[in-house]
N, C-alpha and C. Protein backbone atom coordinates (compact mmCIF):
# COMPACT_ATOMS: atom_id res chain seq x y z
N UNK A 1 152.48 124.27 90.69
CA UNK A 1 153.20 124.75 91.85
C UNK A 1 152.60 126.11 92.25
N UNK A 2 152.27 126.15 93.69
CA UNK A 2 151.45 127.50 93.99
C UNK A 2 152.40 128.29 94.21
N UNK A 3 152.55 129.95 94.82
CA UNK A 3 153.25 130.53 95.09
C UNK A 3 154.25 130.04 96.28
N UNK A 4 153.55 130.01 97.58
CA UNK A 4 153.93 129.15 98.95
C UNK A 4 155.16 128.36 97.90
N UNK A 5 155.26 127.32 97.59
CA UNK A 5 155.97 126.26 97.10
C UNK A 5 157.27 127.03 96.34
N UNK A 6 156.67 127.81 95.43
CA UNK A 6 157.93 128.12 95.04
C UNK A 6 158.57 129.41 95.75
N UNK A 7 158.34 130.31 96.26
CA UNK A 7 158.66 131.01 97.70
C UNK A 7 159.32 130.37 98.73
N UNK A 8 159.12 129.25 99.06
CA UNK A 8 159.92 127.87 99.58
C UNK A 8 161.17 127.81 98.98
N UNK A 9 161.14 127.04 97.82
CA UNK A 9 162.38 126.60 97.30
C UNK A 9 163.21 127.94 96.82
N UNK A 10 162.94 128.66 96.36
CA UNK A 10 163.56 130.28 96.47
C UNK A 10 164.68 130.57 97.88
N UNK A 11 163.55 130.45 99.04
CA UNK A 11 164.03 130.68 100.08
C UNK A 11 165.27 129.94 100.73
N UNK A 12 165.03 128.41 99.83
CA UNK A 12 165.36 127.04 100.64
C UNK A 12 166.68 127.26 99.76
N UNK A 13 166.91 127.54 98.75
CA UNK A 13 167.69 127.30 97.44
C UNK A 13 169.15 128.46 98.50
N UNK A 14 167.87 129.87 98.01
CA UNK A 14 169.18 130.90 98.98
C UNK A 14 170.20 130.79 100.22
N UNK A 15 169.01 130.08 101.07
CA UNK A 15 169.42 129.64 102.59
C UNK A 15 170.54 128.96 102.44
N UNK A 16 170.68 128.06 101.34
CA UNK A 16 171.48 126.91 101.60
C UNK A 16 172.89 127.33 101.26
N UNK A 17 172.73 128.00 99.76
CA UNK A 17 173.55 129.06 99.09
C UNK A 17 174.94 129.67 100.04
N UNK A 18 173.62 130.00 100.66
CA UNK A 18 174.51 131.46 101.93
C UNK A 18 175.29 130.90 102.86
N UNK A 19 174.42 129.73 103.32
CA UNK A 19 174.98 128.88 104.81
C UNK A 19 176.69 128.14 104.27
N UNK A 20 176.41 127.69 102.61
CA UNK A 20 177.41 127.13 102.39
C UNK A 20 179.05 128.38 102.23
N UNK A 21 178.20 129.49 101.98
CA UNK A 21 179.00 131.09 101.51
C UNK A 21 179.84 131.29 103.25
N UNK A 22 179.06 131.03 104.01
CA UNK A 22 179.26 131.49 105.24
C UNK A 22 180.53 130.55 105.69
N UNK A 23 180.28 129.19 105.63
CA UNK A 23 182.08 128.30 105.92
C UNK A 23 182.56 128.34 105.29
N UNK A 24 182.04 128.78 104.18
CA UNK A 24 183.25 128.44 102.58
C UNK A 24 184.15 129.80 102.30
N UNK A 25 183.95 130.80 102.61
CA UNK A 25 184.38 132.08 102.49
C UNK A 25 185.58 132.42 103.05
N UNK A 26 186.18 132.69 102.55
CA UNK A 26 188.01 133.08 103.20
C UNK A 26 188.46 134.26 104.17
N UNK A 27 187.36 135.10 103.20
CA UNK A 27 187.25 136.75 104.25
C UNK A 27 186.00 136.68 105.31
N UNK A 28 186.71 136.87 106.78
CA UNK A 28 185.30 136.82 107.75
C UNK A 28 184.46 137.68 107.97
N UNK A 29 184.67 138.99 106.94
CA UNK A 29 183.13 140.15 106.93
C UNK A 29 182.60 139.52 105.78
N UNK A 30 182.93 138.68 104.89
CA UNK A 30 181.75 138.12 103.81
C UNK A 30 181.01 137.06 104.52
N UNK A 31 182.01 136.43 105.12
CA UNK A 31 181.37 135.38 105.81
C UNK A 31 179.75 136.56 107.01
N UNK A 32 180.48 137.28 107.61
CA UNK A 32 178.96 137.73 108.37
C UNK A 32 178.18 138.46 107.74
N UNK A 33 178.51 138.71 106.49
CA UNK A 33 177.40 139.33 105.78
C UNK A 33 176.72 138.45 105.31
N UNK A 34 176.78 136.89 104.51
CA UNK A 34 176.57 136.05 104.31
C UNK A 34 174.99 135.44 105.29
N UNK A 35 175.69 135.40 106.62
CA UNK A 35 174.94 134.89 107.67
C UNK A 35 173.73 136.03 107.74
N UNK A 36 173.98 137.13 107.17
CA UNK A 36 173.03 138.03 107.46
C UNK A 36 171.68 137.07 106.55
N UNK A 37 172.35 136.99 105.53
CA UNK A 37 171.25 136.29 104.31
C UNK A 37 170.28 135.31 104.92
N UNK A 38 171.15 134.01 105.31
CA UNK A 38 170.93 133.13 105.85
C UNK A 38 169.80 133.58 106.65
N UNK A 39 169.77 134.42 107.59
CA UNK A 39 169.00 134.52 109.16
C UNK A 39 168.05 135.39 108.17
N UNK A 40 168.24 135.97 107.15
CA UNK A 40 166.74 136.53 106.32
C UNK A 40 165.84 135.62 106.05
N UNK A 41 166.54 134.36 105.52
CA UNK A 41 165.90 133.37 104.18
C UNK A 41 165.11 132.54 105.20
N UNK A 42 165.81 132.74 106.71
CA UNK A 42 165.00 131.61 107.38
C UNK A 42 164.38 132.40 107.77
N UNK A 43 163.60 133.57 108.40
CA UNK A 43 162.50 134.54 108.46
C UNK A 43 161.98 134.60 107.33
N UNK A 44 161.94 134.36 106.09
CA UNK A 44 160.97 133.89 104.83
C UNK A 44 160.61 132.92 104.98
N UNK A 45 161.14 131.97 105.55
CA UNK A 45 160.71 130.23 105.82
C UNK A 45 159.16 130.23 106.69
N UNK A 46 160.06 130.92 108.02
CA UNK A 46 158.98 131.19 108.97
C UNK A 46 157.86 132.13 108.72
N UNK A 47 158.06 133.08 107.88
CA UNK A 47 156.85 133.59 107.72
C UNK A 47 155.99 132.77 106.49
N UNK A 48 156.26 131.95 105.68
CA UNK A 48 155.62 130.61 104.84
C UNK A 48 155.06 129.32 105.67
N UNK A 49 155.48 129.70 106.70
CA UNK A 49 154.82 129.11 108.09
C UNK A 49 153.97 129.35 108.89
N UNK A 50 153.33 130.75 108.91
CA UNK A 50 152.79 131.83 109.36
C UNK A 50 153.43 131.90 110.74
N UNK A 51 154.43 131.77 111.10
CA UNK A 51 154.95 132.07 112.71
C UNK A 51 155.48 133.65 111.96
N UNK A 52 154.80 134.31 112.65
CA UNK A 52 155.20 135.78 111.89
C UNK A 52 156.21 136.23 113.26
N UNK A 53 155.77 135.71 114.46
CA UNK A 53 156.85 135.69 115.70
C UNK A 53 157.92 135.49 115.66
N UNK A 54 158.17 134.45 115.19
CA UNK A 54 159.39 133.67 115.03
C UNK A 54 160.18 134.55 114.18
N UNK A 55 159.79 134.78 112.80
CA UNK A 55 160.12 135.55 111.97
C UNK A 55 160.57 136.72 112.14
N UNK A 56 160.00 137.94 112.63
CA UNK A 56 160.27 139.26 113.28
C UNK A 56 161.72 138.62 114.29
N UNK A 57 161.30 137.93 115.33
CA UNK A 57 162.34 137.73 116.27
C UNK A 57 163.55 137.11 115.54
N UNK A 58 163.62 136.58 114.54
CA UNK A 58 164.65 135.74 113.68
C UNK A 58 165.60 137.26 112.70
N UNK A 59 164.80 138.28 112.53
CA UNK A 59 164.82 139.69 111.64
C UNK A 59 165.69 140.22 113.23
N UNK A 60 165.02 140.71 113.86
CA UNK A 60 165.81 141.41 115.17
C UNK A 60 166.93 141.03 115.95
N UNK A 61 166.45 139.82 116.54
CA UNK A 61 167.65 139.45 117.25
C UNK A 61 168.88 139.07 116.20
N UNK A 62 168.77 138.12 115.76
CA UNK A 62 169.93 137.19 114.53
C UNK A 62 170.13 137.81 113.61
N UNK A 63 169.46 138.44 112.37
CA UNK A 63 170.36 139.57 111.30
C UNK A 63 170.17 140.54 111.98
N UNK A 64 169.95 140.98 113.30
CA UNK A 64 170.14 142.26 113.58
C UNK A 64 171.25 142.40 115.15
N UNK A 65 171.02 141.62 115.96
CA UNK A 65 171.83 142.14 117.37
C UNK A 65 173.18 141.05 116.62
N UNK A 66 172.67 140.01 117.04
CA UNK A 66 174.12 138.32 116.36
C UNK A 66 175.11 139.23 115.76
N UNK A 67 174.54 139.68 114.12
CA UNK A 67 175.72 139.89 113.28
C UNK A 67 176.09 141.24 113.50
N UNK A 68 175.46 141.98 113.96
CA UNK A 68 176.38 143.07 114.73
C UNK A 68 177.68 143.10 115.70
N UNK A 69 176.94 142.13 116.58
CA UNK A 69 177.99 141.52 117.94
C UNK A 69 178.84 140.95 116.83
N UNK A 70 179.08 140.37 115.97
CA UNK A 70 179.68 139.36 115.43
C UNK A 70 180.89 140.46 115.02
N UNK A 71 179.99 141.27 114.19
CA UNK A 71 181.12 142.62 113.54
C UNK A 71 181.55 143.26 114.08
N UNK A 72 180.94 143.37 115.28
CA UNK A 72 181.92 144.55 116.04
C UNK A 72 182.84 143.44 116.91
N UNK A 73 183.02 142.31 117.04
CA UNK A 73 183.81 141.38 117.44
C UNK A 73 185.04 141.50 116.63
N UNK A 74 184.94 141.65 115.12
CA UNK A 74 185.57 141.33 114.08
C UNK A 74 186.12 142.66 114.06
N UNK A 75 185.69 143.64 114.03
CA UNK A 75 186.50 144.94 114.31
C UNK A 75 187.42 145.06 115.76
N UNK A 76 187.29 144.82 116.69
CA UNK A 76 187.47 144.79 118.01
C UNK A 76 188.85 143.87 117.54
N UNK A 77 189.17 142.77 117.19
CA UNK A 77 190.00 141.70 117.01
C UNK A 77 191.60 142.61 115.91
N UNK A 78 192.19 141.97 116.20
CA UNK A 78 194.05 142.36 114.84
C UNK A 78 193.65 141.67 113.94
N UNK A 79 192.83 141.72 113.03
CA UNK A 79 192.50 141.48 111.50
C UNK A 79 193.64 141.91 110.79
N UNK A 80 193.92 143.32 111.06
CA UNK A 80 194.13 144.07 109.93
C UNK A 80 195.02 143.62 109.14
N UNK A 81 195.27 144.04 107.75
CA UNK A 81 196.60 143.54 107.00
C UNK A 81 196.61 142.00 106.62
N UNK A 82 195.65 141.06 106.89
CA UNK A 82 195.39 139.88 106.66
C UNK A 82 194.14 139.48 105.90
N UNK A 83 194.98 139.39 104.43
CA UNK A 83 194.25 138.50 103.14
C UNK A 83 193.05 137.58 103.18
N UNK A 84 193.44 136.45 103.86
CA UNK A 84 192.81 135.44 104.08
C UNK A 84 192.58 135.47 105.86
N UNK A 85 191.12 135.59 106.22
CA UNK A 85 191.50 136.17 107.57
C UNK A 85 190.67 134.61 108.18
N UNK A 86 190.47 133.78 107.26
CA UNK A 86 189.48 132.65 107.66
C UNK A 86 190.30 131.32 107.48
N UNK A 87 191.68 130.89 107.96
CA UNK A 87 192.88 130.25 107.11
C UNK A 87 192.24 128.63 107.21
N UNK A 88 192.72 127.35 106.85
CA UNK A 88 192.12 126.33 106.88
C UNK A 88 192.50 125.82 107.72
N UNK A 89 191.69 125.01 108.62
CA UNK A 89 191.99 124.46 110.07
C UNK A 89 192.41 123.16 110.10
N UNK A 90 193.64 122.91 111.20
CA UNK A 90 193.96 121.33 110.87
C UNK A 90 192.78 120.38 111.89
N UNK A 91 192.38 120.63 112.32
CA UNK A 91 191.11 120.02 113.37
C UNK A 91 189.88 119.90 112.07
N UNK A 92 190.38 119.88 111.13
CA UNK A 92 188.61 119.33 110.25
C UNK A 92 188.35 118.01 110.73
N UNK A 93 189.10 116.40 111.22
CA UNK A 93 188.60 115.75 111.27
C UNK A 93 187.80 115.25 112.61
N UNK A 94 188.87 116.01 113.74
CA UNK A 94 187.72 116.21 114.99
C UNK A 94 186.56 117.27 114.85
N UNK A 95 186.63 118.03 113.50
CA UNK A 95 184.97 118.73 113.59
C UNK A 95 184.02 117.78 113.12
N UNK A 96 184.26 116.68 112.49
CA UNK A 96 183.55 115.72 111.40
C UNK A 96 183.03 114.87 112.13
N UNK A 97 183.72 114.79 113.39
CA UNK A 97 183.48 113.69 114.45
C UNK A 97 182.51 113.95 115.35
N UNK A 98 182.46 115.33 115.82
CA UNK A 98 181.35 115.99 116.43
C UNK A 98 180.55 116.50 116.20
N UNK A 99 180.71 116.87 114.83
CA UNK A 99 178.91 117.17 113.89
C UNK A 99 178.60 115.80 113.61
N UNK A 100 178.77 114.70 113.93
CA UNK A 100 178.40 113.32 113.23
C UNK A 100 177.88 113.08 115.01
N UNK A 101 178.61 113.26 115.95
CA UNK A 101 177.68 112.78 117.03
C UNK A 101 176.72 113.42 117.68
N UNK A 102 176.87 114.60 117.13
CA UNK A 102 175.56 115.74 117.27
C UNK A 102 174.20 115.54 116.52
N UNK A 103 174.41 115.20 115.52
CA UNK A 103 173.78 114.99 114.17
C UNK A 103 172.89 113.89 114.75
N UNK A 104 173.72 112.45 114.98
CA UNK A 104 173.08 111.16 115.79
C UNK A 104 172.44 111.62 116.73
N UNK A 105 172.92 112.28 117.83
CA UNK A 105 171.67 112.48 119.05
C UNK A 105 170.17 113.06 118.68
N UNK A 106 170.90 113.96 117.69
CA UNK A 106 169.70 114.49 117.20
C UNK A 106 168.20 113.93 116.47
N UNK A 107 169.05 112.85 115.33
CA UNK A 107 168.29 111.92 115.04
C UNK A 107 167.39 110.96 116.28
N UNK A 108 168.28 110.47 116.70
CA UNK A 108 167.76 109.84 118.06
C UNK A 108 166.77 110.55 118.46
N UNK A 109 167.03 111.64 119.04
CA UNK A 109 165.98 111.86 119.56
C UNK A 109 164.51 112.24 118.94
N UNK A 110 164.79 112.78 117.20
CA UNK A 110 163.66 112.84 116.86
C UNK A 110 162.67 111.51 116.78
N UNK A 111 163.80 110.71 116.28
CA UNK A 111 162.87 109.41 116.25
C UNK A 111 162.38 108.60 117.54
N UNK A 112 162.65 108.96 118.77
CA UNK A 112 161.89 108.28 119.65
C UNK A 112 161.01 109.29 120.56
N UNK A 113 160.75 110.25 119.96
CA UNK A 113 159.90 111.06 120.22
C UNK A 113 158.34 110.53 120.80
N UNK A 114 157.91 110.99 121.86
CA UNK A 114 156.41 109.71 121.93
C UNK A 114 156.10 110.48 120.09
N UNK A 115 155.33 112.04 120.09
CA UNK A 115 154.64 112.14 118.89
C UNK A 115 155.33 113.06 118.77
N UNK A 116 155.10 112.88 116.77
CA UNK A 116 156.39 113.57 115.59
C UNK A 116 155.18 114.55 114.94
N UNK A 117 156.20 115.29 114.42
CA UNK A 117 155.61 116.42 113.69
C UNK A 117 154.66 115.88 113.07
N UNK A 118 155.04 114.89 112.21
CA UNK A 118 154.59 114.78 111.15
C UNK A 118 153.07 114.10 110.96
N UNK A 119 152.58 113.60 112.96
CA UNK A 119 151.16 113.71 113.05
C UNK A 119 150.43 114.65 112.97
N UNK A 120 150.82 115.40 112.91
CA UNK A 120 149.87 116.96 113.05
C UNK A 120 149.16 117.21 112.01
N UNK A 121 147.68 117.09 112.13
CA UNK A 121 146.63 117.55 110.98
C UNK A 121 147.18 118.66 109.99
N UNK A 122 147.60 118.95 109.47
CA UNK A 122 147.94 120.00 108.95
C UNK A 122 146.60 121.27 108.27
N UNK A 123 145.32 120.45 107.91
CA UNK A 123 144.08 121.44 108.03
C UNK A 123 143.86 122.78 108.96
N UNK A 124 144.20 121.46 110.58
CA UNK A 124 143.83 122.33 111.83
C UNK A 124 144.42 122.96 112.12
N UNK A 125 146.08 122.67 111.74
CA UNK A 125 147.16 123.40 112.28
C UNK A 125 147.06 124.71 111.97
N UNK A 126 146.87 125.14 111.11
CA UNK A 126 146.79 126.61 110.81
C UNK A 126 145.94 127.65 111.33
N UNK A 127 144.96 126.92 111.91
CA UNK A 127 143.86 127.92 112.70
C UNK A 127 144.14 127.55 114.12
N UNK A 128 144.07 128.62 114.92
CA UNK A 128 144.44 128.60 115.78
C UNK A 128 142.81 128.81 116.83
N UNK A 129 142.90 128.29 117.97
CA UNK A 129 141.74 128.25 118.32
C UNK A 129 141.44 130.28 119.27
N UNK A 130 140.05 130.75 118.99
CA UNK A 130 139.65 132.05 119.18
C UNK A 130 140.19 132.25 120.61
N UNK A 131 140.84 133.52 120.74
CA UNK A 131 141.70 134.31 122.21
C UNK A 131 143.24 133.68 121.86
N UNK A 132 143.37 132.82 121.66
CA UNK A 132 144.56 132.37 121.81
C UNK A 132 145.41 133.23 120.28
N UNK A 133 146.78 133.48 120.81
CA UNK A 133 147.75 134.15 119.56
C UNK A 133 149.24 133.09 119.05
N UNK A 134 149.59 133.52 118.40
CA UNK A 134 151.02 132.90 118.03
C UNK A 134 152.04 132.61 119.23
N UNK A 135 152.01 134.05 120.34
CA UNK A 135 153.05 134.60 121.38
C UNK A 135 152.20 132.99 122.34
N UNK A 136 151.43 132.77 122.62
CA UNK A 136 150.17 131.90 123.61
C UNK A 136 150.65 130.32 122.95
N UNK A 137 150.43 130.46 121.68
CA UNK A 137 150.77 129.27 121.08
C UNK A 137 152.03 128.31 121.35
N UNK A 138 153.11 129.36 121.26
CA UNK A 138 154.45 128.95 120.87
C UNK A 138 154.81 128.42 122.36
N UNK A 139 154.44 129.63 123.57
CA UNK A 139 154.65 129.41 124.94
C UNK A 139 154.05 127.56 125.45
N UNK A 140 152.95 127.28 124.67
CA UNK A 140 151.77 126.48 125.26
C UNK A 140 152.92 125.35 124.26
N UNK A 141 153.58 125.03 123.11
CA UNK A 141 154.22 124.26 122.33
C UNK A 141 155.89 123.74 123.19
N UNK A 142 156.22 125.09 123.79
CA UNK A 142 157.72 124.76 124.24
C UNK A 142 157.24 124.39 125.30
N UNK A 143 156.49 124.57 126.49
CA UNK A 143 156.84 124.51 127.32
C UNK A 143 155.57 123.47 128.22
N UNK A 144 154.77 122.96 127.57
CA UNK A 144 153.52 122.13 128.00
C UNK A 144 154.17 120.78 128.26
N UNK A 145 153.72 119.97 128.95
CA UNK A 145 153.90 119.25 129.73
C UNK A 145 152.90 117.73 128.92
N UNK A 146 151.58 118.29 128.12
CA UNK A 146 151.10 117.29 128.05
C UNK A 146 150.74 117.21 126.35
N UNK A 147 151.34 118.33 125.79
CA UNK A 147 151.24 118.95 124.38
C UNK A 147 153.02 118.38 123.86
N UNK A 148 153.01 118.51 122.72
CA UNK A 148 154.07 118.35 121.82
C UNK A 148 155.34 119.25 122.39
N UNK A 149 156.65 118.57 122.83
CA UNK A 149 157.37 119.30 123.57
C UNK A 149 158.31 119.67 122.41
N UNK A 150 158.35 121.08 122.52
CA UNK A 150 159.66 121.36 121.36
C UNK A 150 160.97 121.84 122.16
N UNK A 151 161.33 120.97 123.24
CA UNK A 151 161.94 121.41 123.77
C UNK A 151 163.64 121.42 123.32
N UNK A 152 163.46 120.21 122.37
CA UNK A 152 164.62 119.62 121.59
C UNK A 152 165.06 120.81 120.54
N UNK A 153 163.98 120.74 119.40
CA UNK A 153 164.77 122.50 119.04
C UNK A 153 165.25 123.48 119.58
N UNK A 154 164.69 123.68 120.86
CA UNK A 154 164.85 124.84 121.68
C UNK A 154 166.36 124.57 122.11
N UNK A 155 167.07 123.14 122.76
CA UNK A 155 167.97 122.95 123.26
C UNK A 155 169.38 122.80 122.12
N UNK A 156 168.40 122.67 121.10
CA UNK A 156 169.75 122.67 119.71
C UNK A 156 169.74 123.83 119.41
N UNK A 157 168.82 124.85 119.49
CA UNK A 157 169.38 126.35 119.09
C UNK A 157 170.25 126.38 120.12
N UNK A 158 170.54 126.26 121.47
CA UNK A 158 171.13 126.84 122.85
C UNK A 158 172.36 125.99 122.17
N UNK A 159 172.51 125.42 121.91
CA UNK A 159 173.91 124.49 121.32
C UNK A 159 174.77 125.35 120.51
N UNK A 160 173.58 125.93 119.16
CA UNK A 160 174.59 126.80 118.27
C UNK A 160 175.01 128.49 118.84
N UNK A 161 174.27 128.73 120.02
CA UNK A 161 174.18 129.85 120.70
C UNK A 161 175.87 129.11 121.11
N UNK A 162 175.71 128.68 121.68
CA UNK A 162 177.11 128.18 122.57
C UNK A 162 178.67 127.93 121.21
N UNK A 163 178.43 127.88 120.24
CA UNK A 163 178.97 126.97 119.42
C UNK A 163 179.19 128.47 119.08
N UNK A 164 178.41 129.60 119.19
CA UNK A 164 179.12 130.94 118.96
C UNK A 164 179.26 131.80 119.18
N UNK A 165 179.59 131.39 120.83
CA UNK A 165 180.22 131.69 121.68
C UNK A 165 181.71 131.59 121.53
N UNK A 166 181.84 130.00 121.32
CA UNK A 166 183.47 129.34 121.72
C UNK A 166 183.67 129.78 120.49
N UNK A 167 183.21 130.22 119.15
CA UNK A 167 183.53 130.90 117.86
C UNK A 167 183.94 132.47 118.18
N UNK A 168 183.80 132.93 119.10
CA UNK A 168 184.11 134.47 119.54
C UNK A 168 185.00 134.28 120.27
N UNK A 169 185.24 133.57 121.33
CA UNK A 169 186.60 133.32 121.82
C UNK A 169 187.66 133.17 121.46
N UNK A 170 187.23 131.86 120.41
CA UNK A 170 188.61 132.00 119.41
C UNK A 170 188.89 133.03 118.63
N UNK A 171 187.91 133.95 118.30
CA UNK A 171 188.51 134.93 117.59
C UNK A 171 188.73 135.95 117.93
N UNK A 172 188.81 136.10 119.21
CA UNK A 172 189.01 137.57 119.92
C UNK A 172 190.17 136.77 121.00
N UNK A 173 190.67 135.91 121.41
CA UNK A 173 191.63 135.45 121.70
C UNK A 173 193.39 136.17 121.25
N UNK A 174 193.90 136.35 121.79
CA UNK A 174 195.29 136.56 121.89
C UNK A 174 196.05 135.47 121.33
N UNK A 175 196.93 136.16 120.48
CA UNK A 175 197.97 135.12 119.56
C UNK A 175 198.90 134.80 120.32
N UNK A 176 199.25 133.38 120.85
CA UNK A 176 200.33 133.43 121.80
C UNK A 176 201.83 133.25 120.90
């Protein structure tokens, strides 16, 4: 096992750790400190990827602007004086229902993809052809027309962007 590999599962092991720390957690500043982890472990991912872009931007925006907004949400909100500030929701089985049809589209769509990741030379992939950068790359990946469209990740991040959103609403919402 080379370094890469186990730097991976390190990363992969933590990520998962945290993500599970982050719903499972009762108090909601562990929970966003948690997520801080998370949005690290996956900027270790990405930089084992060499998207050092991705990475930095994954470091700045997400453990850095997200869980701020998140905390100062969480300060901003009537916490105070409350134990358990994360209580258990009776809607678990309509959440089960919509991460299961989210989950399916998702599948779907990877699999009828014209071409999957998983054609990609992986030799070539790593060199990038001379003038061209990561910032050139990524632009020429999301948004090409006749190249590999990643437009599907792009539209499932905008999902969890949204997903915490309506997660700030509810929690900055008024107790009726």
């Amino acid at each position: 096992m080379d370094l890469a590999t186990l730097l991976f599962w390190i990363f992969a092991v933590v990520l998962v750790v945290a993500a599970l720390l982050v719903v499972g957690l009762r108090n909601i500043v562990h929970s966003a400190l948690a997520l801080v982890v998370v949005f690290g472990m996956a900027a270790g991912v990405y930089l084992l990827l060499n998207a050092e872009f991705i990475a930095i931007v994954q470091i700045l925006i997400y453990a850095g602007a997200v869980t701020i907004l998140v905390l100062f949400a969480l300060m901003l909100t009537r916490i105070g004086g409350q134990p358990r500030t994360n209580p258990t929701n009776r809607l678990w089985g309509v959440g089960v229902v919509i991460c299961a049809l989210v989950a399916a589209t998702i599948i779907y769509a990877a699999t009828t993809a014209p071409r999957l990741i998983g054609n990609v030379n992986l030799n070539n992939a790593a060199q990038l052809p001379s003038g061209i950068n990561n910032v050139v790359r990524i632009g020429q990946l999301l948004y090409s027309p006749t190249d590999y469209s990643y437009v599907l990740p792009f539209e499932v991040a905008s999902l969890v962007l949204l997903v915490a959103i309506i997660g700030a609403i509810v929690i900055g919402r008024e107790d009726e």
